[in-house]
PDB file of N, CA and C in Angstrom:
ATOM      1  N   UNK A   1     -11.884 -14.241  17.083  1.00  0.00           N
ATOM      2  CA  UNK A   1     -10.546 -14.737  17.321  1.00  0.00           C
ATOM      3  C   UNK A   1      -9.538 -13.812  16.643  1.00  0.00           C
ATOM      4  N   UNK A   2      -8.676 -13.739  17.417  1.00  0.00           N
ATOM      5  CA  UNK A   2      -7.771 -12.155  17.099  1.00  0.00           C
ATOM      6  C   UNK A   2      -6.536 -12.938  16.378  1.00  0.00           C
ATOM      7  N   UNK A   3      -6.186 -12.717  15.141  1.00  0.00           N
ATOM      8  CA  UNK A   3      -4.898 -13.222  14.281  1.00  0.00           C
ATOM      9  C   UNK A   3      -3.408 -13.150  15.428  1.00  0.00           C
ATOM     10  N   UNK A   4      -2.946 -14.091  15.524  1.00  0.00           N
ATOM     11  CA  UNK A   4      -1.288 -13.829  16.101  1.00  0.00           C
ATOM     12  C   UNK A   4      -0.412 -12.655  15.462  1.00  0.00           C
ATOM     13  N   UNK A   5       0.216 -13.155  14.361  1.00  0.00           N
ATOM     14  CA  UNK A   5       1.255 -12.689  13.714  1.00  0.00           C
ATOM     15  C   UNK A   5       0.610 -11.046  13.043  1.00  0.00           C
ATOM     16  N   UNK A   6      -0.137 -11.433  12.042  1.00  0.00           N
ATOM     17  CA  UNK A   6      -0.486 -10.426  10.960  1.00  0.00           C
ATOM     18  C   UNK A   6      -2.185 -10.067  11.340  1.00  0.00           C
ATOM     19  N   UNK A   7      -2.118  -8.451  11.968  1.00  0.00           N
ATOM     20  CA  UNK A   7      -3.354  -8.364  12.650  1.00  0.00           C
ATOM     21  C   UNK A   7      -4.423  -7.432  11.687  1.00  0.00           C
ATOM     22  N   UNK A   8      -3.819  -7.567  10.348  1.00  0.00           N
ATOM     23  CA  UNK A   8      -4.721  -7.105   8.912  1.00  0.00           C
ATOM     24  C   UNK A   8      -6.085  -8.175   8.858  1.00  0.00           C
ATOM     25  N   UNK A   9      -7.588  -7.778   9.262  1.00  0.00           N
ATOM     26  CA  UNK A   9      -7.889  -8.685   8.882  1.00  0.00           C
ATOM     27  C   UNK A   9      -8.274  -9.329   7.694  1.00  0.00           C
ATOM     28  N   UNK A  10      -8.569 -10.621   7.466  1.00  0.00           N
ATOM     29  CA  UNK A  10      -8.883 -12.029   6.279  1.00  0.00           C
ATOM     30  C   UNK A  10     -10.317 -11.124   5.609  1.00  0.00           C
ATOM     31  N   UNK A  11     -10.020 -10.673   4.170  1.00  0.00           N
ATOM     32  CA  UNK A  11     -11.195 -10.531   3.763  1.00  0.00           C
ATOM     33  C   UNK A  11     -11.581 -11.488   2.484  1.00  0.00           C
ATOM     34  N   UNK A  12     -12.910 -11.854   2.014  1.00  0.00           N
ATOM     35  CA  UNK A  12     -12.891 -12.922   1.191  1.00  0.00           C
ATOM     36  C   UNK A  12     -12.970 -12.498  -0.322  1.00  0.00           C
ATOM     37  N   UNK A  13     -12.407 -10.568  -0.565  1.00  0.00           N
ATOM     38  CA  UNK A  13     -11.883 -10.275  -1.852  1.00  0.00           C
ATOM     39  C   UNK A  13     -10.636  -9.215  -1.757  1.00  0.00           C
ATOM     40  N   UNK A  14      -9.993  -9.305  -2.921  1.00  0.00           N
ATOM     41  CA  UNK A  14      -9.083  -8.859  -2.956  1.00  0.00           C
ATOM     42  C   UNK A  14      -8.746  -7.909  -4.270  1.00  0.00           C
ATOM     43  N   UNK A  15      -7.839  -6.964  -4.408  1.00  0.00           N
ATOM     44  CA  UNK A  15      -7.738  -6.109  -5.948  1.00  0.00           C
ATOM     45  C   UNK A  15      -7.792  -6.752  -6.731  1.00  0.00           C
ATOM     46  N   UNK A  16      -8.392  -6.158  -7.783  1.00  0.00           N
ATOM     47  CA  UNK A  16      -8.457  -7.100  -9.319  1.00  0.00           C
ATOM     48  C   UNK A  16      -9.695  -7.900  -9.337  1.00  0.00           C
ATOM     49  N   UNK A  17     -10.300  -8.065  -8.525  1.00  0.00           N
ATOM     50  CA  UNK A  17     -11.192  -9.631  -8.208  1.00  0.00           C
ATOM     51  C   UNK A  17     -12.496  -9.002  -9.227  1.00  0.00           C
ATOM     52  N   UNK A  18     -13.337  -9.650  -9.679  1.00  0.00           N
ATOM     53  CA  UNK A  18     -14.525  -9.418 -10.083  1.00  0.00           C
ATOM     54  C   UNK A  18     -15.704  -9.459  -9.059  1.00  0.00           C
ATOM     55  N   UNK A  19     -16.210  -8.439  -8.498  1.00  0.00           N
ATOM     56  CA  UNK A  19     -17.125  -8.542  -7.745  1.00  0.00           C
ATOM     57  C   UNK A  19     -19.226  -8.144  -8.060  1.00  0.00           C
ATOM     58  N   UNK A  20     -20.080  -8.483  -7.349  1.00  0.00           N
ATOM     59  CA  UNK A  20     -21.103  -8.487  -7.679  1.00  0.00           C
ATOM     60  C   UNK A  20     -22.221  -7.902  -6.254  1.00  0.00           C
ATOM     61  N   UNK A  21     -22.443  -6.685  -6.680  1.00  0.00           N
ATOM     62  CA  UNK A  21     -23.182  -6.190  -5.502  1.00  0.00           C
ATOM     63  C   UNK A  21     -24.349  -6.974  -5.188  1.00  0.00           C
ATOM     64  N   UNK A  22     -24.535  -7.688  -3.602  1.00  0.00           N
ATOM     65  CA  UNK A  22     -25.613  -7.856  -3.429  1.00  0.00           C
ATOM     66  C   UNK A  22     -26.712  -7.216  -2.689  1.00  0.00           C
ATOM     67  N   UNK A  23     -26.533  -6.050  -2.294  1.00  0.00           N
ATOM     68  CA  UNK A  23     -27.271  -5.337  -1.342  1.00  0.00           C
ATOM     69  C   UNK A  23     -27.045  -3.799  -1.327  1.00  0.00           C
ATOM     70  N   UNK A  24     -27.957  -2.756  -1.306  1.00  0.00           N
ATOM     71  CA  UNK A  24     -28.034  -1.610  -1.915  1.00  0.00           C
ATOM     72  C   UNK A  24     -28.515  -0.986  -3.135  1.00  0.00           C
ATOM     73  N   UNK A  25     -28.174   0.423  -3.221  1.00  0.00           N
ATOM     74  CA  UNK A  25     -28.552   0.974  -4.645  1.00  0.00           C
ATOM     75  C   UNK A  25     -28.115   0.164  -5.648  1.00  0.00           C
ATOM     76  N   UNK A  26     -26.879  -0.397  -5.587  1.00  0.00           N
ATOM     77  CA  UNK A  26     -26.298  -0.967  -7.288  1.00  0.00           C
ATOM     78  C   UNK A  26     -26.520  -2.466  -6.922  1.00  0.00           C
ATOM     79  N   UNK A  27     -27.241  -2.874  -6.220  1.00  0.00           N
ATOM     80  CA  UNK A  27     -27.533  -4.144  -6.149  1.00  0.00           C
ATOM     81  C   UNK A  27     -27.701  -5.420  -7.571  1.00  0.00           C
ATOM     82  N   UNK A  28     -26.997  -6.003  -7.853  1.00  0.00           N
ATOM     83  CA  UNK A  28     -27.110  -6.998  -8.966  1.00  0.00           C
ATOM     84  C   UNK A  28     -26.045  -6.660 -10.514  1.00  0.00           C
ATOM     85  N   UNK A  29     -25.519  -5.051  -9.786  1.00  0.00           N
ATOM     86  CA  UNK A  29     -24.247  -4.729 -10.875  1.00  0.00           C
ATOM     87  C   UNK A  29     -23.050  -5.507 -10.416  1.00  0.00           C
ATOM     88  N   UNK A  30     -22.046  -5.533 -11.495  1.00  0.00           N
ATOM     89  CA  UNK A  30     -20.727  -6.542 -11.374  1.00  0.00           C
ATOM     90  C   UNK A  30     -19.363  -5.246 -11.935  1.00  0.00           C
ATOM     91  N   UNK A  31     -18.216  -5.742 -11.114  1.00  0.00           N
ATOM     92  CA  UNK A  31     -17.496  -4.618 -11.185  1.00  0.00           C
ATOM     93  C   UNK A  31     -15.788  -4.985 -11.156  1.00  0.00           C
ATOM     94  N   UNK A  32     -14.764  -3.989 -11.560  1.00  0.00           N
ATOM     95  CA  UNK A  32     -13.655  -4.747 -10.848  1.00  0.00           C
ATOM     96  C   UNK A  32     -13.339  -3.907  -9.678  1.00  0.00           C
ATOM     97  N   UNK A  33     -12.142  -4.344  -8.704  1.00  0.00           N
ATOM     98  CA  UNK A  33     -12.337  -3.801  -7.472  1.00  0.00           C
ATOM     99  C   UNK A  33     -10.833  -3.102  -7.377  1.00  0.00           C
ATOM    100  N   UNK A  34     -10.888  -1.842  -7.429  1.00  0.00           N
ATOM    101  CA  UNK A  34     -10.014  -1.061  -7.620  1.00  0.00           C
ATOM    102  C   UNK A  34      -8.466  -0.635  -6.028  1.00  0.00           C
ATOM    103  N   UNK A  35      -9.296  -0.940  -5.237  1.00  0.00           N
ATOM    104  CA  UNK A  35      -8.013  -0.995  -4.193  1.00  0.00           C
ATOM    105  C   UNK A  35      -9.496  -1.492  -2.763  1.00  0.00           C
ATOM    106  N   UNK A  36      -8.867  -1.982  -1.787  1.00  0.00           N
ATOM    107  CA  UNK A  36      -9.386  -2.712  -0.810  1.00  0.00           C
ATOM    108  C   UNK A  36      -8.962  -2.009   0.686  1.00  0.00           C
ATOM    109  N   UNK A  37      -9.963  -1.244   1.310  1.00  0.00           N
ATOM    110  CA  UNK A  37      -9.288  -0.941   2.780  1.00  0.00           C
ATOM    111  C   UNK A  37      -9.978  -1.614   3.842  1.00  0.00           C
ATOM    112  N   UNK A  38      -8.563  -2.392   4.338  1.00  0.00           N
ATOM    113  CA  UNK A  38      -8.948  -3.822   5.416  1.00  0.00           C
ATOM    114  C   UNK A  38      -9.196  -2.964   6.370  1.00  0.00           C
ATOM    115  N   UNK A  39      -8.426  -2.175   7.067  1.00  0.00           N
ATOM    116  CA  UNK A  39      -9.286  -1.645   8.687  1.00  0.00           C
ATOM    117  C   UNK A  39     -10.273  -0.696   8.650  1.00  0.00           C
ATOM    118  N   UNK A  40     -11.215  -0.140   7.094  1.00  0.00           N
ATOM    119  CA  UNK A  40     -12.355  -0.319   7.939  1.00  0.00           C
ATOM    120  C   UNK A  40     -13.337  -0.889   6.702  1.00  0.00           C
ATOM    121  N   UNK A  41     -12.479  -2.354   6.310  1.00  0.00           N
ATOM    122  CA  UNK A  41     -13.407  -3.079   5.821  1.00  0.00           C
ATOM    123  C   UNK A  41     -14.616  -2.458   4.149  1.00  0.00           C
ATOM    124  N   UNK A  42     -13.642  -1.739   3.479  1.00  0.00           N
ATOM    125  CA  UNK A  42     -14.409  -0.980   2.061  1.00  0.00           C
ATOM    126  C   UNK A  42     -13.868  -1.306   1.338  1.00  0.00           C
ATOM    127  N   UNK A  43     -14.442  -1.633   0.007  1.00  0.00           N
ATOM    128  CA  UNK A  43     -13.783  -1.626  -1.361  1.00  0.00           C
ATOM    129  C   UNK A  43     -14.018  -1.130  -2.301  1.00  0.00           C
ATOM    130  N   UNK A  44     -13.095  -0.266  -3.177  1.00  0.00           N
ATOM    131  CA  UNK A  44     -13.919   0.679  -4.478  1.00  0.00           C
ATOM    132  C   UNK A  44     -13.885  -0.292  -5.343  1.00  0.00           C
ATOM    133  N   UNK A  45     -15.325   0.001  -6.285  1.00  0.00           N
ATOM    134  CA  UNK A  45     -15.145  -0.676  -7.038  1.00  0.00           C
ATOM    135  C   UNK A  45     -15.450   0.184  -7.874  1.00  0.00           C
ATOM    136  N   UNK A  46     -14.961  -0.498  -9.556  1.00  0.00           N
ATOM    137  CA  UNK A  46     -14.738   0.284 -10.422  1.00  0.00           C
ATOM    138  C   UNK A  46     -16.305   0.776 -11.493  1.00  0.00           C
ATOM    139  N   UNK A  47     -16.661   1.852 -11.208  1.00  0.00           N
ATOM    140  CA  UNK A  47     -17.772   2.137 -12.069  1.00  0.00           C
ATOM    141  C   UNK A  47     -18.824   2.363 -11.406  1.00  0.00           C
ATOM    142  N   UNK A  48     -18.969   1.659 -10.002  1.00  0.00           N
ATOM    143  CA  UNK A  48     -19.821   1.274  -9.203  1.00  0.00           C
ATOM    144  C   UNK A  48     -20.068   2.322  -7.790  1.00  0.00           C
ATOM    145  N   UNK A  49     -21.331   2.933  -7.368  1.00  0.00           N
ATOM    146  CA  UNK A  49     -21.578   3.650  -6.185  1.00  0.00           C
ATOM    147  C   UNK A  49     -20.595   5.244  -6.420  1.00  0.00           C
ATOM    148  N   UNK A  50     -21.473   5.720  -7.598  1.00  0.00           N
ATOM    149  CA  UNK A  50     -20.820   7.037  -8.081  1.00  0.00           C
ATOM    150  C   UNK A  50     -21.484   8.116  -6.907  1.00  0.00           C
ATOM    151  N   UNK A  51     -20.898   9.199  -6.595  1.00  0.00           N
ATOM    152  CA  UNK A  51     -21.383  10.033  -5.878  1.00  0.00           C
ATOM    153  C   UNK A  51     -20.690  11.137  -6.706  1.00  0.00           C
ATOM    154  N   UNK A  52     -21.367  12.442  -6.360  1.00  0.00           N
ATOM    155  CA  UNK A  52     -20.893  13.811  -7.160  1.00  0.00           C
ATOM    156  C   UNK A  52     -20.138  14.611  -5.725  1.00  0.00           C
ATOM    157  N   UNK A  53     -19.363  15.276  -6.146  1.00  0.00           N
ATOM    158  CA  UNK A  53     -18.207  15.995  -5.140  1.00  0.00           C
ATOM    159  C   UNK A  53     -18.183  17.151  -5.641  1.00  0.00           C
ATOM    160  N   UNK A  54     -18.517  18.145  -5.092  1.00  0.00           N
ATOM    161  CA  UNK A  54     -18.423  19.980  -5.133  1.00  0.00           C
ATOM    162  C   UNK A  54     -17.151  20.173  -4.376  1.00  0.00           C
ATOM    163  N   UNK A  55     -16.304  20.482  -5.485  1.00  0.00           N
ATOM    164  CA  UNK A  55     -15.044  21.488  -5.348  1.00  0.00           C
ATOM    165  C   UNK A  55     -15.112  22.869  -5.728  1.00  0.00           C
ATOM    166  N   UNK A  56     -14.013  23.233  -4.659  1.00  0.00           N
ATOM    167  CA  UNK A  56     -14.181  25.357  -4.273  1.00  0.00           C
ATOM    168  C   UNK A  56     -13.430  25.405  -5.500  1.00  0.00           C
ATOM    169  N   UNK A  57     -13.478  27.176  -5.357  1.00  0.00           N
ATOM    170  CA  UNK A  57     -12.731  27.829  -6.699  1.00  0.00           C
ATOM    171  C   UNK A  57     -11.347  27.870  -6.126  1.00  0.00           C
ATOM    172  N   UNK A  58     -10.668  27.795  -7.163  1.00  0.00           N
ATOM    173  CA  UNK A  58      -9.252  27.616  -6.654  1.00  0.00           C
ATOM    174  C   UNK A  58      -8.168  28.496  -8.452  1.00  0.00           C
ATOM    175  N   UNK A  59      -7.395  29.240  -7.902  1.00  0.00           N
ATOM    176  CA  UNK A  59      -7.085  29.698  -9.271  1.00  0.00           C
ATOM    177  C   UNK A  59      -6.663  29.349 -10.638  1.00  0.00           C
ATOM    178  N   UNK A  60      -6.497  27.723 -10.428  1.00  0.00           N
ATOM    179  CA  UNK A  60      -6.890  26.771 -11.930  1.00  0.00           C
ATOM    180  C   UNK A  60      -7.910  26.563 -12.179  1.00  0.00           C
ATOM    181  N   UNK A  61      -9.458  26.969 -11.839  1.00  0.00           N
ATOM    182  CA  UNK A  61     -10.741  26.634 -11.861  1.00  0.00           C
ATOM    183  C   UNK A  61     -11.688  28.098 -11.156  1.00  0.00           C
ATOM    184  N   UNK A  62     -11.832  28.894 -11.596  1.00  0.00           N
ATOM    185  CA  UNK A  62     -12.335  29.848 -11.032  1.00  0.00           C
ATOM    186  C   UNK A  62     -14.191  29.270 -10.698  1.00  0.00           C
ATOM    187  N   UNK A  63     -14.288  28.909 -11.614  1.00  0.00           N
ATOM    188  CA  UNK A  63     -15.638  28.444 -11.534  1.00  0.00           C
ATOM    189  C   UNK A  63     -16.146  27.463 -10.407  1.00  0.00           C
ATOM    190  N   UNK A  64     -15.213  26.648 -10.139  1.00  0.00           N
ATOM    191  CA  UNK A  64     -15.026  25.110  -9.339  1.00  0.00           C
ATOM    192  C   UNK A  64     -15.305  24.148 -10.081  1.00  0.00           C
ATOM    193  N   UNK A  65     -15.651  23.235  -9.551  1.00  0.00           N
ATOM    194  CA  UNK A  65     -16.107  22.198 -10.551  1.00  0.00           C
ATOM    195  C   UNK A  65     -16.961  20.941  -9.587  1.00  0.00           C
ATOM    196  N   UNK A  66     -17.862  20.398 -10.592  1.00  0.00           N
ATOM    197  CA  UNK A  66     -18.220  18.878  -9.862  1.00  0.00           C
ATOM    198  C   UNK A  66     -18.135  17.983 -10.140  1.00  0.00           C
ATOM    199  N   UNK A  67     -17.133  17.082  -9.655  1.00  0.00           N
ATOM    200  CA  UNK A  67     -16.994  15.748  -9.816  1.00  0.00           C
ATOM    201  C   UNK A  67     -18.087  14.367  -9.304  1.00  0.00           C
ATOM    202  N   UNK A  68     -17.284  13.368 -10.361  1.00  0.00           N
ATOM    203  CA  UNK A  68     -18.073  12.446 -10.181  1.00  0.00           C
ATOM    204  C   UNK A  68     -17.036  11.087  -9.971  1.00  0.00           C
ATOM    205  N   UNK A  69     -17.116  10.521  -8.885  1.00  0.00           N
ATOM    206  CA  UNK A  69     -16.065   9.311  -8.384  1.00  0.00           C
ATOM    207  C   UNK A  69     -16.932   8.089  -8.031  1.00  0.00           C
ATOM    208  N   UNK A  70     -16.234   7.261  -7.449  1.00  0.00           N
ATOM    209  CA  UNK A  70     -16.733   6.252  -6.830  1.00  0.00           C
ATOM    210  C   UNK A  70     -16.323   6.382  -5.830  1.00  0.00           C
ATOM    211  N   UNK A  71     -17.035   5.639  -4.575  1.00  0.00           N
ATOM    212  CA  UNK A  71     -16.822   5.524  -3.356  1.00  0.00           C
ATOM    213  C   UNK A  71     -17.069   4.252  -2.785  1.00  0.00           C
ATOM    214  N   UNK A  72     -16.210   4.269  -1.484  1.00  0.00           N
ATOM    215  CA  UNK A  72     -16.118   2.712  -0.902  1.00  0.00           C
ATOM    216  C   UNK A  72     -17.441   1.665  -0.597  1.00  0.00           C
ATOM    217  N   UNK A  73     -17.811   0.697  -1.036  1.00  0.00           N
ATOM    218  CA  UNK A  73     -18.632  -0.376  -1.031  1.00  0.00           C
ATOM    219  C   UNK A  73     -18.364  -1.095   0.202  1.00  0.00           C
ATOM    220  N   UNK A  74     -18.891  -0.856   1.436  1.00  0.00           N
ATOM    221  CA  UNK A  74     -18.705  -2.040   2.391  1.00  0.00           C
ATOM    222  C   UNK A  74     -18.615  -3.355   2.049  1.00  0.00           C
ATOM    223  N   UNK A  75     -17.530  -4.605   2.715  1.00  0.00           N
ATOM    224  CA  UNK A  75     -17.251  -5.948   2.040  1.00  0.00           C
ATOM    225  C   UNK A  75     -18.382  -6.897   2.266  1.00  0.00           C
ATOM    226  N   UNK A  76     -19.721  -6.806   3.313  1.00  0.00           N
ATOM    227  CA  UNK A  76     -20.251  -7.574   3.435  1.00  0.00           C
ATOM    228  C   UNK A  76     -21.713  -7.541   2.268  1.00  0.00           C
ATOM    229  N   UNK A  77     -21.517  -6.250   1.304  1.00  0.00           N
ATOM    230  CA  UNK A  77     -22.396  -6.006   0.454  1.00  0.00           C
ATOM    231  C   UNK A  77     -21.570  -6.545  -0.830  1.00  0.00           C
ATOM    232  N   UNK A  78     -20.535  -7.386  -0.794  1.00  0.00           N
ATOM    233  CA  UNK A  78     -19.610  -7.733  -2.105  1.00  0.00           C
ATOM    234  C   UNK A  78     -19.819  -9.119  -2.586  1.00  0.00           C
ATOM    235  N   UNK A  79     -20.082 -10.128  -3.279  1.00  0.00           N
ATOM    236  CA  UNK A  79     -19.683 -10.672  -3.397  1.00  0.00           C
ATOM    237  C   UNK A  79     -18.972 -11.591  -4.679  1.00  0.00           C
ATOM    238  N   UNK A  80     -17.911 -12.237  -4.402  1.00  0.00           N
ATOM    239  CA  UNK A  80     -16.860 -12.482  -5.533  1.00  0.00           C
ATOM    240  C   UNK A  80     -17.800 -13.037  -6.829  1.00  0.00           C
ATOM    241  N   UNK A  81     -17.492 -12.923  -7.479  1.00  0.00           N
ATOM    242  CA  UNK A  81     -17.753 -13.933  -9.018  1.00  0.00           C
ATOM    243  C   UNK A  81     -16.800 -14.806  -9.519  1.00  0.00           C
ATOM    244  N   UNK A  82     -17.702 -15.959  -9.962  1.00  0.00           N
ATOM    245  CA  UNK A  82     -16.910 -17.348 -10.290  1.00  0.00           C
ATOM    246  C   UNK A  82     -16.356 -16.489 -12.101  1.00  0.00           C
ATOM    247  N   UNK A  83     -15.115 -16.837 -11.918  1.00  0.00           N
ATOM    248  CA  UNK A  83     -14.584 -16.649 -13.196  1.00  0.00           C
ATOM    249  C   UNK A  83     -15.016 -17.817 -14.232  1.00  0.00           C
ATOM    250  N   UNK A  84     -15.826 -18.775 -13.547  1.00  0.00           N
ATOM    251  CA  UNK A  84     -15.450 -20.137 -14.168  1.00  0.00           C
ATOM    252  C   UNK A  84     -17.308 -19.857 -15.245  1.00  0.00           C
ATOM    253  N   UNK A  85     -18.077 -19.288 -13.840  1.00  0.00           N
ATOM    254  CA  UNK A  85     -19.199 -19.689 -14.478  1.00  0.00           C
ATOM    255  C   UNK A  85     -20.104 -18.096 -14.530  1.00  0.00           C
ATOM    256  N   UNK A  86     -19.489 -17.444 -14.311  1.00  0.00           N
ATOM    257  CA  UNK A  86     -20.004 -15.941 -14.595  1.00  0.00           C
ATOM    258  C   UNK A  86     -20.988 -15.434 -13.123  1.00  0.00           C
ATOM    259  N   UNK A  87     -21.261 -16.461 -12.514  1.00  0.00           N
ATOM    260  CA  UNK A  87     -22.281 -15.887 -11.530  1.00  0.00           C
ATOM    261  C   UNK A  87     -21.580 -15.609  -9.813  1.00  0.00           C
ATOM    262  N   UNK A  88     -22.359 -15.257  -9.106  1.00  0.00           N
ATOM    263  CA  UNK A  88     -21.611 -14.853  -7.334  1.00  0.00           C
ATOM    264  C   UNK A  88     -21.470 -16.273  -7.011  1.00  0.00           C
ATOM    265  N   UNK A  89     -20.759 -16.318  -5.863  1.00  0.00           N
ATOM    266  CA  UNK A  89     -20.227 -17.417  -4.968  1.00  0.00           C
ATOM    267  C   UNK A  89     -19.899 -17.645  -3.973  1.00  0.00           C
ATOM    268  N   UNK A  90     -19.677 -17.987  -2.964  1.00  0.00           N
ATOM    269  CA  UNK A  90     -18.993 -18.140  -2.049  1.00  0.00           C
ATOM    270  C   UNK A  90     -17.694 -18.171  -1.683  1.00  0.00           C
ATOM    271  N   UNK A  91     -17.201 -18.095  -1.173  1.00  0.00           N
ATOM    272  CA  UNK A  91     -15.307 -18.450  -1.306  1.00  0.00           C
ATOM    273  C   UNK A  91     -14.751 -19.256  -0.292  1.00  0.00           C
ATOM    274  N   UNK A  92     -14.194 -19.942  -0.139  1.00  0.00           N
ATOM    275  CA  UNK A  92     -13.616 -21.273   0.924  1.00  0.00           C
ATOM    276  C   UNK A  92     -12.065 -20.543   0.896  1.00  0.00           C
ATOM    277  N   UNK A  93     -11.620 -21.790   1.738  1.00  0.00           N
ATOM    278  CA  UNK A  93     -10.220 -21.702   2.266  1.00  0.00           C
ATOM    279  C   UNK A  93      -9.598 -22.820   1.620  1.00  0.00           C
ATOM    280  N   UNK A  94      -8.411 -23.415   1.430  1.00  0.00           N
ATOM    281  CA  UNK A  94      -8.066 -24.841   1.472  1.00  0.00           C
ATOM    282  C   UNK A  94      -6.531 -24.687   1.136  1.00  0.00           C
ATOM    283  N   UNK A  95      -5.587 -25.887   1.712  1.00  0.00           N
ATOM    284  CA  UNK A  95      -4.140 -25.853   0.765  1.00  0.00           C
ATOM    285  C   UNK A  95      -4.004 -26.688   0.064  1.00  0.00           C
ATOM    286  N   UNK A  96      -2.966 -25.995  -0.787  1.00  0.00           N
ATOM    287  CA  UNK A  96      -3.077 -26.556  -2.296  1.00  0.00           C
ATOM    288  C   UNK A  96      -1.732 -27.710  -2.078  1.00  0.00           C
ATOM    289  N   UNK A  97      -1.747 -28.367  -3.020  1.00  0.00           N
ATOM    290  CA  UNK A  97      -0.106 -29.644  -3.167  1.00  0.00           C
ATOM    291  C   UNK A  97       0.569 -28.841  -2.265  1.00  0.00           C
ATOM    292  N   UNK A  98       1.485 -27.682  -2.800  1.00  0.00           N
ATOM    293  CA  UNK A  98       2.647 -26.727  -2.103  1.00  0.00           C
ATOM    294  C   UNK A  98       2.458 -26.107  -0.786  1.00  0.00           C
ATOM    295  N   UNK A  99       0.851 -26.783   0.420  1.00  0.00           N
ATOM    296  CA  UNK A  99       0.652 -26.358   1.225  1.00  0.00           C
ATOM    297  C   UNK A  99       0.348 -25.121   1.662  1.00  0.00           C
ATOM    298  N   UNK A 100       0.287 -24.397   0.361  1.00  0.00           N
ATOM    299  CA  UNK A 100      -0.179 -22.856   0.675  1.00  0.00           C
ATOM    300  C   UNK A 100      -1.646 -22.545   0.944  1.00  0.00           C
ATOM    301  N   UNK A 101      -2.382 -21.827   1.295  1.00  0.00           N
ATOM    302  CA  UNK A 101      -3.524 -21.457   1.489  1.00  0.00           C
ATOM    303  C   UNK A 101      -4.049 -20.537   0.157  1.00  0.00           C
ATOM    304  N   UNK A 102      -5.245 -21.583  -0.475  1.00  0.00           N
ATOM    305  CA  UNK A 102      -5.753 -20.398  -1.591  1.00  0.00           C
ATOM    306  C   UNK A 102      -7.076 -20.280  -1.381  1.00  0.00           C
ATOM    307  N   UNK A 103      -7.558 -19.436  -2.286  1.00  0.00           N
ATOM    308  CA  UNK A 103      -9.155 -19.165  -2.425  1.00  0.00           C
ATOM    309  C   UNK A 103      -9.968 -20.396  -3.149  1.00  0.00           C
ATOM    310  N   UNK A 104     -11.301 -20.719  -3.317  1.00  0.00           N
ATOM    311  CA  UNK A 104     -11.876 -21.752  -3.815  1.00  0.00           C
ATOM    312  C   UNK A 104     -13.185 -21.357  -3.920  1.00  0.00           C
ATOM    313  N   UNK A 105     -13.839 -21.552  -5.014  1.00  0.00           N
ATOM    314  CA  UNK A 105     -15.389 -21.402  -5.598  1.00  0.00           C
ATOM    315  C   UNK A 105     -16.087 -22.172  -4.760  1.00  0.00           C
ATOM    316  N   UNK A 106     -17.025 -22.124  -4.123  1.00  0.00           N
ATOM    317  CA  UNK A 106     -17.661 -23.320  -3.175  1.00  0.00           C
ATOM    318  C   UNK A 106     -18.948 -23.712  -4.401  1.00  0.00           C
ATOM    319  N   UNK A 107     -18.930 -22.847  -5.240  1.00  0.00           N
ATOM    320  CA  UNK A 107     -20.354 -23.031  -6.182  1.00  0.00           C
ATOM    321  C   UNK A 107     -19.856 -24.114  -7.251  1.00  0.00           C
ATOM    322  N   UNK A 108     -18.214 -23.927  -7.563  1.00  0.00           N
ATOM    323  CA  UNK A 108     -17.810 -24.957  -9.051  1.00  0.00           C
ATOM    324  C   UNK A 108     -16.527 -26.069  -8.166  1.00  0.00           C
ATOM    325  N   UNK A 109     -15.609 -25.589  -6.994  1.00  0.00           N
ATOM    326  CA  UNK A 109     -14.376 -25.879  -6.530  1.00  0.00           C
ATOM    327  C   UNK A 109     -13.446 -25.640  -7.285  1.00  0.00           C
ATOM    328  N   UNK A 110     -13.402 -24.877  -8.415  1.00  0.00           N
ATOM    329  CA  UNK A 110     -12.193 -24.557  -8.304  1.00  0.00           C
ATOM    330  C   UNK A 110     -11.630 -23.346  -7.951  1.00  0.00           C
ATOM    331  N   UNK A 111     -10.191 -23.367  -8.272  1.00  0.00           N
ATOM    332  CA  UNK A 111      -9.461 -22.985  -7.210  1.00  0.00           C
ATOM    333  C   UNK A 111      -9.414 -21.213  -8.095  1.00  0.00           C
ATOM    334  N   UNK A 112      -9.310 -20.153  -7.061  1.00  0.00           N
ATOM    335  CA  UNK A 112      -9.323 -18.792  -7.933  1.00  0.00           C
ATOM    336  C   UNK A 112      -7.751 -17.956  -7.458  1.00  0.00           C
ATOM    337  N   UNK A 113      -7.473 -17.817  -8.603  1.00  0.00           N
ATOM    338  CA  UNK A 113      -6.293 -17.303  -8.989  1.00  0.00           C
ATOM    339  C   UNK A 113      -6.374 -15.732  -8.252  1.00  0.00           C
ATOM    340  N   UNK A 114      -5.058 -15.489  -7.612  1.00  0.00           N
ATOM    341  CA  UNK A 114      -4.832 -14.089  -7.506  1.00  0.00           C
ATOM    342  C   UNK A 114      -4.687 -13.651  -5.793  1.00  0.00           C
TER     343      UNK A 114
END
């Protein structure tokens, strides 16, 4: 079902969030999530899925150099952590009193900030 208004799609984390790999090399590490790209669905996370990068010589570096970064984590290998109780979770939908739409622990219910 294709969004009306805002055609970014709904992902169930967002920057800042505490996340917990479940699938892959870093499988069972926990991380924070450094920026989020919705169209094609990746998130860096911080510390997490290092790869090394060979850079040319360039005349501030005659030598070159090799770096070491992180790289994007597909979202369906993510999942959030309960701030409440330290472990992964699920995440719901629901509105709050003020009718807004927030996030929700399906593992404790409450409600997650941010």
């Amino acid at each position: 079902m294709e969004r009306k208004f805002n055609k970014q799609p709904k992902l169930h984390i967002r920057t800042d969030d505490t996340v917990m790999v479940i699938s892959g090399d870093e499988k069972g590490k926990k991380g924070k999530v450094l920026s989020v790209d919705f169209k094609k669905r990746r998130a860096l996370v911080e510390g997490l899925n290092i790869v090394t990068k060979h850079v040319k010589p360039t005349a501030n570096k005659p030598q070159g150099d090799i770096q070491k970064k992180e790289a994007p984590i597909h979202v369906s290998n993510l999942m959030l952590v309960d701030p409440k109780s330290g472990e992964a979770t699920k995440i719901g939908r629901k509105k709050n009193d003020d009718g807004k739409l927030v996030r929700y622990s399906k593992k404790t219910g409450e409600v997650i900030n941010g």
